[in-house]
PDB file of N, CA and C in Angstrom:
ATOM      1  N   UNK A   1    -110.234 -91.683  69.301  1.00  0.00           N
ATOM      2  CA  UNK A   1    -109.713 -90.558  68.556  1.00  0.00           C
ATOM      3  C   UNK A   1    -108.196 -90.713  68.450  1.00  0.00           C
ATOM      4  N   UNK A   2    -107.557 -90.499  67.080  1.00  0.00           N
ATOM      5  CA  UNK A   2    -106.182 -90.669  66.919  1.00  0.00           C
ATOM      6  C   UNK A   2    -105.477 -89.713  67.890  1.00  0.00           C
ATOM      7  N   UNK A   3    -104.406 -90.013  67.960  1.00  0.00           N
ATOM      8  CA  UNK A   3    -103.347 -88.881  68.166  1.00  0.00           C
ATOM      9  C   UNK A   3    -103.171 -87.505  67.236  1.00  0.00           C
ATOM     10  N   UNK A   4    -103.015 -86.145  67.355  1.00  0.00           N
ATOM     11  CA  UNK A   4    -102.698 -85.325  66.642  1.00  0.00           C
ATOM     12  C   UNK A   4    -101.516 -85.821  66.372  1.00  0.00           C
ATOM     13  N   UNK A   5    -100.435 -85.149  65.215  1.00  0.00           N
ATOM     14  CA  UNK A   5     -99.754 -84.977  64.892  1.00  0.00           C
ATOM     15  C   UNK A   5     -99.525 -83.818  64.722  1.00  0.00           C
ATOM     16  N   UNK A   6     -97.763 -83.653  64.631  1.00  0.00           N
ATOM     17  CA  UNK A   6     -96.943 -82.312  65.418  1.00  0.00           C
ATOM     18  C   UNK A   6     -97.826 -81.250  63.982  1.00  0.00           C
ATOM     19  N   UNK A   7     -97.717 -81.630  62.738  1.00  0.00           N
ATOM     20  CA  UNK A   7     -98.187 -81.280  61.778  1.00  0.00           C
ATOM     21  C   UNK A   7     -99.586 -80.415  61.712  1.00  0.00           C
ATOM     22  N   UNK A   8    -100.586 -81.404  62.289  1.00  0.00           N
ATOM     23  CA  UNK A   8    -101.477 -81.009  62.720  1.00  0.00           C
ATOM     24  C   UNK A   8    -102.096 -79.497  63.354  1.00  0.00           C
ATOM     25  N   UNK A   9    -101.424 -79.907  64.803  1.00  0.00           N
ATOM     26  CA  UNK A   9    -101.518 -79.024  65.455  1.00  0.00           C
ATOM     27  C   UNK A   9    -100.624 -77.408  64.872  1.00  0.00           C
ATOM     28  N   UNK A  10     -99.624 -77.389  64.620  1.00  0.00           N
ATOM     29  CA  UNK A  10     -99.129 -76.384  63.893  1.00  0.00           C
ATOM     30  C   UNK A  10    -100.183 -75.406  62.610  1.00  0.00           C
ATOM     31  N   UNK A  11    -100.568 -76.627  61.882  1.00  0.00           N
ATOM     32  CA  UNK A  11    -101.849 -75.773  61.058  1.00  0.00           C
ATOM     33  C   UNK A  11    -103.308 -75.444  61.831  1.00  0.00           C
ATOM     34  N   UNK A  12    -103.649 -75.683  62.394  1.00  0.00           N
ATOM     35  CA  UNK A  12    -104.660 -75.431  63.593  1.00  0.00           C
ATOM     36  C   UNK A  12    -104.007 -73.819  64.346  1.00  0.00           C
ATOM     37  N   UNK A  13    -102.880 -73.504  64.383  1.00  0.00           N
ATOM     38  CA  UNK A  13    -102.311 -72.239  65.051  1.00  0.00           C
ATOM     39  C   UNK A  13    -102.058 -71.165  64.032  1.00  0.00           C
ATOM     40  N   UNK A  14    -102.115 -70.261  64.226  1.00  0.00           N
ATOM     41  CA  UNK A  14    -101.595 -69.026  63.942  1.00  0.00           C
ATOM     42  C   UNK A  14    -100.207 -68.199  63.676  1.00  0.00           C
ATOM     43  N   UNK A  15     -99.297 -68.556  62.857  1.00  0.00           N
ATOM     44  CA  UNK A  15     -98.196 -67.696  63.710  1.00  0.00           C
ATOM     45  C   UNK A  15     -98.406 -66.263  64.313  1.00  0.00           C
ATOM     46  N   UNK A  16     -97.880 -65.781  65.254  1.00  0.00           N
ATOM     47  CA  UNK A  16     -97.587 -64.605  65.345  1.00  0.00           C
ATOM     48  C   UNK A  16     -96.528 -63.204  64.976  1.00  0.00           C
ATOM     49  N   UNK A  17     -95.902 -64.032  63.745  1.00  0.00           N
ATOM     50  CA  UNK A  17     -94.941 -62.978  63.670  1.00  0.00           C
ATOM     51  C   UNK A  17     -95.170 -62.034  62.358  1.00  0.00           C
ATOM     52  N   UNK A  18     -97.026 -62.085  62.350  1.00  0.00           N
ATOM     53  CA  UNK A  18     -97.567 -60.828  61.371  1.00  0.00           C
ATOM     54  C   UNK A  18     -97.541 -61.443  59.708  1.00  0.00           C
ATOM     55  N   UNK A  19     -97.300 -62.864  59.715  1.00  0.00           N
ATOM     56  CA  UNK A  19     -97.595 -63.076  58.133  1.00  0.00           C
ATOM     57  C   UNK A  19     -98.629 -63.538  57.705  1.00  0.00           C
ATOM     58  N   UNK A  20     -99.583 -63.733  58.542  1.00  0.00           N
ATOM     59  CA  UNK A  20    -100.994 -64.365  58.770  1.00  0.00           C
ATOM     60  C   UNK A  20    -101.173 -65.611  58.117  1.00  0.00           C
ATOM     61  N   UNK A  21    -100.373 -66.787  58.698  1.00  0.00           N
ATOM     62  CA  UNK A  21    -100.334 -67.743  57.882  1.00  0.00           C
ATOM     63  C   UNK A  21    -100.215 -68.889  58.958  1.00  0.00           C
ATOM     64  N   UNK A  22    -100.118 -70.019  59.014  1.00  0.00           N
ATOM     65  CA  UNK A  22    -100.675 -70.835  60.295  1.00  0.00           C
ATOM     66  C   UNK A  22     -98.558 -71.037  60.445  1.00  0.00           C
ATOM     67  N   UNK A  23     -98.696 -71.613  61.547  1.00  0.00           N
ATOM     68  CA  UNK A  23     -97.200 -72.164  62.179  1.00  0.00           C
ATOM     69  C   UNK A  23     -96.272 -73.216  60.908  1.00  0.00           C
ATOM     70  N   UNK A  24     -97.595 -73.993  60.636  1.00  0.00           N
ATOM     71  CA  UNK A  24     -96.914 -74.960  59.320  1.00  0.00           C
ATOM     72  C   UNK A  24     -96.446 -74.084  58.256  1.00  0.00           C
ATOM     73  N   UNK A  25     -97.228 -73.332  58.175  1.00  0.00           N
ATOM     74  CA  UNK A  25     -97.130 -72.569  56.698  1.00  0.00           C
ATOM     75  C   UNK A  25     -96.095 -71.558  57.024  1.00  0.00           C
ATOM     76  N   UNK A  26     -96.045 -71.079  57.657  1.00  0.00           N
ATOM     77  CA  UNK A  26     -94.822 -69.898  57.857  1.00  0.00           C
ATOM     78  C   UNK A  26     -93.345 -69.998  57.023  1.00  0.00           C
ATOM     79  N   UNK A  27     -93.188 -69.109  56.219  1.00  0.00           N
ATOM     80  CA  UNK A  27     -92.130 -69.613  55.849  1.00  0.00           C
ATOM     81  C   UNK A  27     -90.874 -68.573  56.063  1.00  0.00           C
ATOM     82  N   UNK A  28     -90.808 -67.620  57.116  1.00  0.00           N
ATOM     83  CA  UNK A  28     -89.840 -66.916  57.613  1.00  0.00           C
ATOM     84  C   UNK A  28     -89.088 -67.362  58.206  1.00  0.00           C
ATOM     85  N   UNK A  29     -87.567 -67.585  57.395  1.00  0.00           N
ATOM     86  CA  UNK A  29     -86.229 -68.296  57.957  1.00  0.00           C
ATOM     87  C   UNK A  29     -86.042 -67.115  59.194  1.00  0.00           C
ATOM     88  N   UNK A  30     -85.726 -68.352  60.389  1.00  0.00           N
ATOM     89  CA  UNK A  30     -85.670 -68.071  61.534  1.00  0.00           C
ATOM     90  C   UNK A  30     -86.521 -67.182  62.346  1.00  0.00           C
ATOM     91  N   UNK A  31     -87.889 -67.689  62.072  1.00  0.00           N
ATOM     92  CA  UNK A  31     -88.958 -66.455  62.285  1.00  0.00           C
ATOM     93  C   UNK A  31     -88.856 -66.496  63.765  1.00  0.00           C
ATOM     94  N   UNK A  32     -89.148 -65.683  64.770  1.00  0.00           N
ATOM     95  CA  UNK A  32     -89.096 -65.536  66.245  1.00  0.00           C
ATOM     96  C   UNK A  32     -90.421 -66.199  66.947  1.00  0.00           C
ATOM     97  N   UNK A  33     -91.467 -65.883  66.268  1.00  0.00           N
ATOM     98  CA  UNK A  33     -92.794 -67.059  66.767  1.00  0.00           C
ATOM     99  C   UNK A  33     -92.679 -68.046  66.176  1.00  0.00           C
ATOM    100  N   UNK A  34     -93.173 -68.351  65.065  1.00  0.00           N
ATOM    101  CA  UNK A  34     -93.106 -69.860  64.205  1.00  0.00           C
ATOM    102  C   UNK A  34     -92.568 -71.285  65.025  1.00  0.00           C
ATOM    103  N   UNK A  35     -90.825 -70.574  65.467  1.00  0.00           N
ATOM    104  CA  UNK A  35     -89.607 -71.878  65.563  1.00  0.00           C
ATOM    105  C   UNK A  35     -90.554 -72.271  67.494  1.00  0.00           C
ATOM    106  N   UNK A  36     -90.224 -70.786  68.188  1.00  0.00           N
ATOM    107  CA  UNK A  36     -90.417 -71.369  69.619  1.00  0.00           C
ATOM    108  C   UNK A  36     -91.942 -71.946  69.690  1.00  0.00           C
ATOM    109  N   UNK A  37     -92.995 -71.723  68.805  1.00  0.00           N
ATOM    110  CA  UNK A  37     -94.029 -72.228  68.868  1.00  0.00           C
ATOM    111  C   UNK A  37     -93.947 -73.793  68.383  1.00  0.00           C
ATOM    112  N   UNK A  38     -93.350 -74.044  67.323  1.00  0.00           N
ATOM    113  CA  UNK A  38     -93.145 -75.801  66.815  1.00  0.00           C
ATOM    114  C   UNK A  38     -92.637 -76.214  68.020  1.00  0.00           C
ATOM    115  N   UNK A  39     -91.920 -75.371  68.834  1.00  0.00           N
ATOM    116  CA  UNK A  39     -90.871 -76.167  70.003  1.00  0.00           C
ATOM    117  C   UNK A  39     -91.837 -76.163  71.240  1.00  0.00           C
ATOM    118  N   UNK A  40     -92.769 -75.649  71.590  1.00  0.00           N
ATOM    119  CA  UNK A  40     -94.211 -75.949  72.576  1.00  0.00           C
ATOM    120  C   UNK A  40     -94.750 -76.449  71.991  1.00  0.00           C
ATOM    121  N   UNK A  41     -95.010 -76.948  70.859  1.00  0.00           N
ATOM    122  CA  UNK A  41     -96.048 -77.863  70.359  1.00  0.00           C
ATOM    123  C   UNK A  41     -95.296 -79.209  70.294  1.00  0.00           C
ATOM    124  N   UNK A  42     -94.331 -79.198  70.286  1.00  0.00           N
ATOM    125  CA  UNK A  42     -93.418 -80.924  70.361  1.00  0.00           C
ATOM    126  C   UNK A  42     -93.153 -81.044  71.787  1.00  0.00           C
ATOM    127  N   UNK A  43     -92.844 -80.130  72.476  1.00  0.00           N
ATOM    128  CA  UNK A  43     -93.065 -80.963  73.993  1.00  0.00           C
ATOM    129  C   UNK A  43     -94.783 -80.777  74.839  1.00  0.00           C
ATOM    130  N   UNK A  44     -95.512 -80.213  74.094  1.00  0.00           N
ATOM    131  CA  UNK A  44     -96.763 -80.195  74.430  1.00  0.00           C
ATOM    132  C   UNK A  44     -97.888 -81.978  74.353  1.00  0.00           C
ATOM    133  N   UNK A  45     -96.842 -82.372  73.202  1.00  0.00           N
ATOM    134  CA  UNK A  45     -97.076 -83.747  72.308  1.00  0.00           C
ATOM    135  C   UNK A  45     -96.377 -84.706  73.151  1.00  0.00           C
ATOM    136  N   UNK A  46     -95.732 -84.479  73.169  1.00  0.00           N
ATOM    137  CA  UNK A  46     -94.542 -85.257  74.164  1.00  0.00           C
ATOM    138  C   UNK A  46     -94.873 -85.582  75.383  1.00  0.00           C
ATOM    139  N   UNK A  47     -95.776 -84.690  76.424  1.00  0.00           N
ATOM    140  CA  UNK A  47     -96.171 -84.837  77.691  1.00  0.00           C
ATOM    141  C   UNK A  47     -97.183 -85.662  77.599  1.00  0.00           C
ATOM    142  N   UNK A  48     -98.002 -85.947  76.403  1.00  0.00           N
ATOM    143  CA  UNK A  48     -99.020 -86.446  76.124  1.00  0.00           C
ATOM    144  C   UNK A  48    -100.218 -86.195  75.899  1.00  0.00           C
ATOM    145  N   UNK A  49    -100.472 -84.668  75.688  1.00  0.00           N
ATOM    146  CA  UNK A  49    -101.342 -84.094  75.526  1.00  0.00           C
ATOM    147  C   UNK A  49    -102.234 -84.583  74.094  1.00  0.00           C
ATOM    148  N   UNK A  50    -103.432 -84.191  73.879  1.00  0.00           N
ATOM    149  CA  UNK A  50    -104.191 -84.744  72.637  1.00  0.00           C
ATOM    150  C   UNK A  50    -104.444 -83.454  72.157  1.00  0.00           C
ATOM    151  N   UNK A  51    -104.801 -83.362  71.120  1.00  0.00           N
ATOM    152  CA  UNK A  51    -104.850 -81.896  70.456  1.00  0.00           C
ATOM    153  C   UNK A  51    -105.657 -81.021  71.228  1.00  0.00           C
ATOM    154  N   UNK A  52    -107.085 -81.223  71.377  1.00  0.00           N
ATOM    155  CA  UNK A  52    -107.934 -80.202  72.585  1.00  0.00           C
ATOM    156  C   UNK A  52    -107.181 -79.784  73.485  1.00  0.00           C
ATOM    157  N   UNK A  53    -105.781 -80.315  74.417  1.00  0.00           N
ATOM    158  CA  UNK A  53    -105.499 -80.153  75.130  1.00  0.00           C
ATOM    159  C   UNK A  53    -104.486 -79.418  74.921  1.00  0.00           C
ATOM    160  N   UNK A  54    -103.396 -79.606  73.737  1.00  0.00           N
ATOM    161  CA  UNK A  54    -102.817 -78.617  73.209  1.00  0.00           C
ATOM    162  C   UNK A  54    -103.335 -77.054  72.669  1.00  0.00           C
ATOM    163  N   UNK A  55    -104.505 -77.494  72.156  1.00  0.00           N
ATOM    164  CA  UNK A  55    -105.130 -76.058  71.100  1.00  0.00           C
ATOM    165  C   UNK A  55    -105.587 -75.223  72.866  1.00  0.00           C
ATOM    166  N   UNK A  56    -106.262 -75.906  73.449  1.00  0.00           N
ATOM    167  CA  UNK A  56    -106.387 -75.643  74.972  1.00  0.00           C
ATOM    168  C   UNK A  56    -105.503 -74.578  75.649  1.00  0.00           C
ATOM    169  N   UNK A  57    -104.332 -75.226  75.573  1.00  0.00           N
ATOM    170  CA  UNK A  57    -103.264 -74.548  76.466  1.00  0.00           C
ATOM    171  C   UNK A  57    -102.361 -73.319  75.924  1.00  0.00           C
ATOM    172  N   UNK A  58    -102.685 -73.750  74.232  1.00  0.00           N
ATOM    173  CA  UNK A  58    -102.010 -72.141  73.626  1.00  0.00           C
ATOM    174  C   UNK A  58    -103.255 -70.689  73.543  1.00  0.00           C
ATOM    175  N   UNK A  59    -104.606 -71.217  73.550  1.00  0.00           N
ATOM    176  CA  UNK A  59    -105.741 -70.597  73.657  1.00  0.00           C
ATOM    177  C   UNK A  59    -105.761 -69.820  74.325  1.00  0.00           C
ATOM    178  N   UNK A  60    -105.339 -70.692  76.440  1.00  0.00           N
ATOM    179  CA  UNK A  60    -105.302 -69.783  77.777  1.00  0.00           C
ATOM    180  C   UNK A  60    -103.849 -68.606  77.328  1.00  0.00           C
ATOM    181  N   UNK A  61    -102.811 -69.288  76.793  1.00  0.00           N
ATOM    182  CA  UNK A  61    -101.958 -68.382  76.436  1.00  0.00           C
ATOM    183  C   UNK A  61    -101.713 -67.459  76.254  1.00  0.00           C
ATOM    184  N   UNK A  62    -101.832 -67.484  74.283  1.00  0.00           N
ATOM    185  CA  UNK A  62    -101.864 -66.382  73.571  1.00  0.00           C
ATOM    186  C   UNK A  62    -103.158 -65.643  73.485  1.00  0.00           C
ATOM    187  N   UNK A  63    -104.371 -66.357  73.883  1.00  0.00           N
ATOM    188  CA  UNK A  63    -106.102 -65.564  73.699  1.00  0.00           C
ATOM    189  C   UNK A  63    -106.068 -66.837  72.544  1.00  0.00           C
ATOM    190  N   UNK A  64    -106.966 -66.110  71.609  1.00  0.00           N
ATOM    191  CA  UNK A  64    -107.947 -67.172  70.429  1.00  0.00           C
ATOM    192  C   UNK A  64    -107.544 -66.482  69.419  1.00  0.00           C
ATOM    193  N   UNK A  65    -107.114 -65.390  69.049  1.00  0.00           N
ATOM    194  CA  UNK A  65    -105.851 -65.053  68.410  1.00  0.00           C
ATOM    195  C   UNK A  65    -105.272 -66.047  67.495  1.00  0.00           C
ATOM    196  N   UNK A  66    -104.542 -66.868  68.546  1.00  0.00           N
ATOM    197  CA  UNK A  66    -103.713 -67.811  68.026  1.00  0.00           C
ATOM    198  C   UNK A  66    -104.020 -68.566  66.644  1.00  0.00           C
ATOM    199  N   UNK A  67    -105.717 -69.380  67.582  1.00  0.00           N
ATOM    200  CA  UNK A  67    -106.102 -70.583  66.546  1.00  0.00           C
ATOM    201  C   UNK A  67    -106.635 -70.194  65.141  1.00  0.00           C
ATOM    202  N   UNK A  68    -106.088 -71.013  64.157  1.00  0.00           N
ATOM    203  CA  UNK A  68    -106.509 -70.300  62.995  1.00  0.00           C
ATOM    204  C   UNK A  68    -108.412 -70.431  62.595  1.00  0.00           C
ATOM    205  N   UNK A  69    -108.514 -71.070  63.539  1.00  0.00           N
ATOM    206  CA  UNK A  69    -110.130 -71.321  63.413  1.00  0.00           C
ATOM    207  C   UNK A  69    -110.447 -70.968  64.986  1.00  0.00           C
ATOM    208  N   UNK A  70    -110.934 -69.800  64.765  1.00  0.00           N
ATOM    209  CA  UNK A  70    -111.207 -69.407  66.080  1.00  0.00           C
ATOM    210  C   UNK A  70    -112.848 -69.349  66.856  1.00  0.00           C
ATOM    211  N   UNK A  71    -112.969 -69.913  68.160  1.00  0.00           N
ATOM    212  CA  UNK A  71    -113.995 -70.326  68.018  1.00  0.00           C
ATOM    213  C   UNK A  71    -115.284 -69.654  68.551  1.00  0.00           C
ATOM    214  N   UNK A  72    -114.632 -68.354  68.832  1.00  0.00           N
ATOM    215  CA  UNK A  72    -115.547 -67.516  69.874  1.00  0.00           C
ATOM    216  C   UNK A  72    -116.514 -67.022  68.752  1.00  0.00           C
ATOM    217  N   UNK A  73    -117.807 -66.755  69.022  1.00  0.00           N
ATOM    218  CA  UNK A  73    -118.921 -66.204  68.205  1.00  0.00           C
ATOM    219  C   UNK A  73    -118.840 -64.812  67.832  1.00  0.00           C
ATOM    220  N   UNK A  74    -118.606 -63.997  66.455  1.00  0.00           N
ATOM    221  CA  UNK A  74    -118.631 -62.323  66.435  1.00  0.00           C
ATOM    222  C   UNK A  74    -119.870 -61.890  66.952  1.00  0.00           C
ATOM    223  N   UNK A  75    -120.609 -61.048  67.281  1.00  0.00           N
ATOM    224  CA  UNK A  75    -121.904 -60.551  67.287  1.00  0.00           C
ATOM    225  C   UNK A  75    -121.935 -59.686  65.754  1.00  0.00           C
ATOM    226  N   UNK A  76    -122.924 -59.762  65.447  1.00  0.00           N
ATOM    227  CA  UNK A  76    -122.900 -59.099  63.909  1.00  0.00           C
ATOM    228  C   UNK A  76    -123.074 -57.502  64.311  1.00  0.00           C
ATOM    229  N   UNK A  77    -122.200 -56.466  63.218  1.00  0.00           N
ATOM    230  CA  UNK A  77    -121.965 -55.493  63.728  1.00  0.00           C
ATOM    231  C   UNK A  77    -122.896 -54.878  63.965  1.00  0.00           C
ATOM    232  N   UNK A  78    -122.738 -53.774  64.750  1.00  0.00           N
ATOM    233  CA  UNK A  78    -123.885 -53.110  65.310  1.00  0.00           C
ATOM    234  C   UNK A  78    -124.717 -51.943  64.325  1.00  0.00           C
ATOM    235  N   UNK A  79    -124.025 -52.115  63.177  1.00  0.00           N
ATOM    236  CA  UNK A  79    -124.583 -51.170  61.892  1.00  0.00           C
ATOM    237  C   UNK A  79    -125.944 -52.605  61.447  1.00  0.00           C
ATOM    238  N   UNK A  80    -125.637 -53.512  61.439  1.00  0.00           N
ATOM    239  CA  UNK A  80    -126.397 -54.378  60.882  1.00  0.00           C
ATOM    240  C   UNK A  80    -127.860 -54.885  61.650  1.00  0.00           C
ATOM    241  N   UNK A  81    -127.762 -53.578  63.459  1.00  0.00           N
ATOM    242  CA  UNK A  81    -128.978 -54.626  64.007  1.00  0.00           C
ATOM    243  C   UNK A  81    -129.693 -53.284  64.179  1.00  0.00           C
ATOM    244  N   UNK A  82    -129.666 -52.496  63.287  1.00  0.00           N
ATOM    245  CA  UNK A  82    -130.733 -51.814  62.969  1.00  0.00           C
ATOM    246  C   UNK A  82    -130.930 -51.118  61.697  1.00  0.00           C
ATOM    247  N   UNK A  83    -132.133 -50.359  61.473  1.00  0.00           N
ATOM    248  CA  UNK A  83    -132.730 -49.784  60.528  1.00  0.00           C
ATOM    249  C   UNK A  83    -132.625 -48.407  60.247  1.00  0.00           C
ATOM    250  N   UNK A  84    -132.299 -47.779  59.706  1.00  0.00           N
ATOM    251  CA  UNK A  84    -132.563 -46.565  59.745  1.00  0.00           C
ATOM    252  C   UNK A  84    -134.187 -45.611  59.085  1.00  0.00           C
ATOM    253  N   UNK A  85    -135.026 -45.532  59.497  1.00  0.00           N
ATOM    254  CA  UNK A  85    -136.044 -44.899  58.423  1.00  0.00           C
ATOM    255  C   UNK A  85    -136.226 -43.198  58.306  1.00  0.00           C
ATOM    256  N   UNK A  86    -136.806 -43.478  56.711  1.00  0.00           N
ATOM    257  CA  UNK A  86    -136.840 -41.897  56.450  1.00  0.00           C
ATOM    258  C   UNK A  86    -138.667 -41.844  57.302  1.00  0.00           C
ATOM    259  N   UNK A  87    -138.535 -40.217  57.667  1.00  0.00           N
ATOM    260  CA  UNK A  87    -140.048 -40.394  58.150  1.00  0.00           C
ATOM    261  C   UNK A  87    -140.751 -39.587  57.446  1.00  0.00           C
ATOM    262  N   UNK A  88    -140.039 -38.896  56.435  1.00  0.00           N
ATOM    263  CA  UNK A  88    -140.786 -38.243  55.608  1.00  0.00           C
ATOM    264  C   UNK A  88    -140.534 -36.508  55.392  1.00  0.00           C
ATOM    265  N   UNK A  89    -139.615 -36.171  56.259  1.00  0.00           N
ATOM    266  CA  UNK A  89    -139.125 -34.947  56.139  1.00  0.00           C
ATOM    267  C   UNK A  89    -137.684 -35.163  56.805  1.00  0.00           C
ATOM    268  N   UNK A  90    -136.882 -34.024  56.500  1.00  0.00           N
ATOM    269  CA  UNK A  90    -134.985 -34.541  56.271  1.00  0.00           C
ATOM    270  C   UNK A  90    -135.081 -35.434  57.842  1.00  0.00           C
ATOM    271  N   UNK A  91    -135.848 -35.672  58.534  1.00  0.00           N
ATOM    272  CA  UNK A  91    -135.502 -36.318  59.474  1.00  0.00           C
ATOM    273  C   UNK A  91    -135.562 -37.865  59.387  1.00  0.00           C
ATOM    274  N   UNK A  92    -134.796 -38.719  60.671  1.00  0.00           N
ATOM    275  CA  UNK A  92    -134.872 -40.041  60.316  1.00  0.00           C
ATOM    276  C   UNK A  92    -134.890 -40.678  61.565  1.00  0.00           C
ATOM    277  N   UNK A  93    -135.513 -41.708  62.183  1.00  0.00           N
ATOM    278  CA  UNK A  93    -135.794 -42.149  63.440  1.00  0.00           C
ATOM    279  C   UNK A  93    -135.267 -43.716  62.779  1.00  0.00           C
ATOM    280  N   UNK A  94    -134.782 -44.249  64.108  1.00  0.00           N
ATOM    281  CA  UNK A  94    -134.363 -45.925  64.008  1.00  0.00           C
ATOM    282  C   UNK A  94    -135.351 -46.545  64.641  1.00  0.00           C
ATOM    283  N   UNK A  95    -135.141 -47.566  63.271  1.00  0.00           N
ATOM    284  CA  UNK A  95    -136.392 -48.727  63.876  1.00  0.00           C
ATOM    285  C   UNK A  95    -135.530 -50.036  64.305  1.00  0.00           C
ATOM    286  N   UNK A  96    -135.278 -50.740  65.561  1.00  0.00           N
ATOM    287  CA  UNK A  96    -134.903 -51.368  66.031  1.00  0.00           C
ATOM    288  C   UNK A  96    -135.292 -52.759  65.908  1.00  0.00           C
ATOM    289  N   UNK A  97    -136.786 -53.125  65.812  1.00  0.00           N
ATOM    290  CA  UNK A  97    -136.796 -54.111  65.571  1.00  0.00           C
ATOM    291  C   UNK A  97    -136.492 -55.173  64.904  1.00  0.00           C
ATOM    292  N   UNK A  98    -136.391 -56.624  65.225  1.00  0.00           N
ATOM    293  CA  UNK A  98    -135.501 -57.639  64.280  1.00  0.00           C
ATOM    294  C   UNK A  98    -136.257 -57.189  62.920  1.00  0.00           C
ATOM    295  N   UNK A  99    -135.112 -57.586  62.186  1.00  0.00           N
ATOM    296  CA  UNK A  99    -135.179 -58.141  60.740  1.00  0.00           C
ATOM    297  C   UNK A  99    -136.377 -58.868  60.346  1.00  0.00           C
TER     298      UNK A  99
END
């Protein structure tokens, strides 16, 4: 497996300074997350880390937040894992079972 590049890893992240756009993409002169984040990701590279190990260490960090592909599973909302039925007068009982 290659080496990441600083590039790389930057679009793989998130900024945090609310423009919802990855670290590469950010384009807020002198943004306050963006700059110190390129600057942990070049000595993150530097120590020798490989990208897993980078995306890794900003993950324990910031949470999963960060990564712009985040990898934790949603549960589908809880409106969606049930039914509602009419039973035939203004009343209505839930039917729970799967889909």
């Amino acid at each position: 497996m290659k080496n990441a590049t600083q590039s790389e890893i930057e679009e793989a992240l998130t900024c945090q300074c609310g423009c919802g756009l990855t670290v590469h993409s950010c384009n807020h002169v002198q943004c306050p997350s963006g700059i110190p984040l390129k600057t942990e990701i070049s000595e993150q590279l530097a120590a020798g880390k490989d990208r897993a190990e980078v995306l890794t260490y900003f993950s324990t960090k910031y949470g999963e937040k960060i990564l712009s592909a985040p990898t934790t599973v949603v549960p589908p909302c809880f409106a969606h894992s049930f039914r509602i039925v009419r039973t035939g007068t203004d009343a209505a009982s839930i039917d729970t079972r799967p889909f």
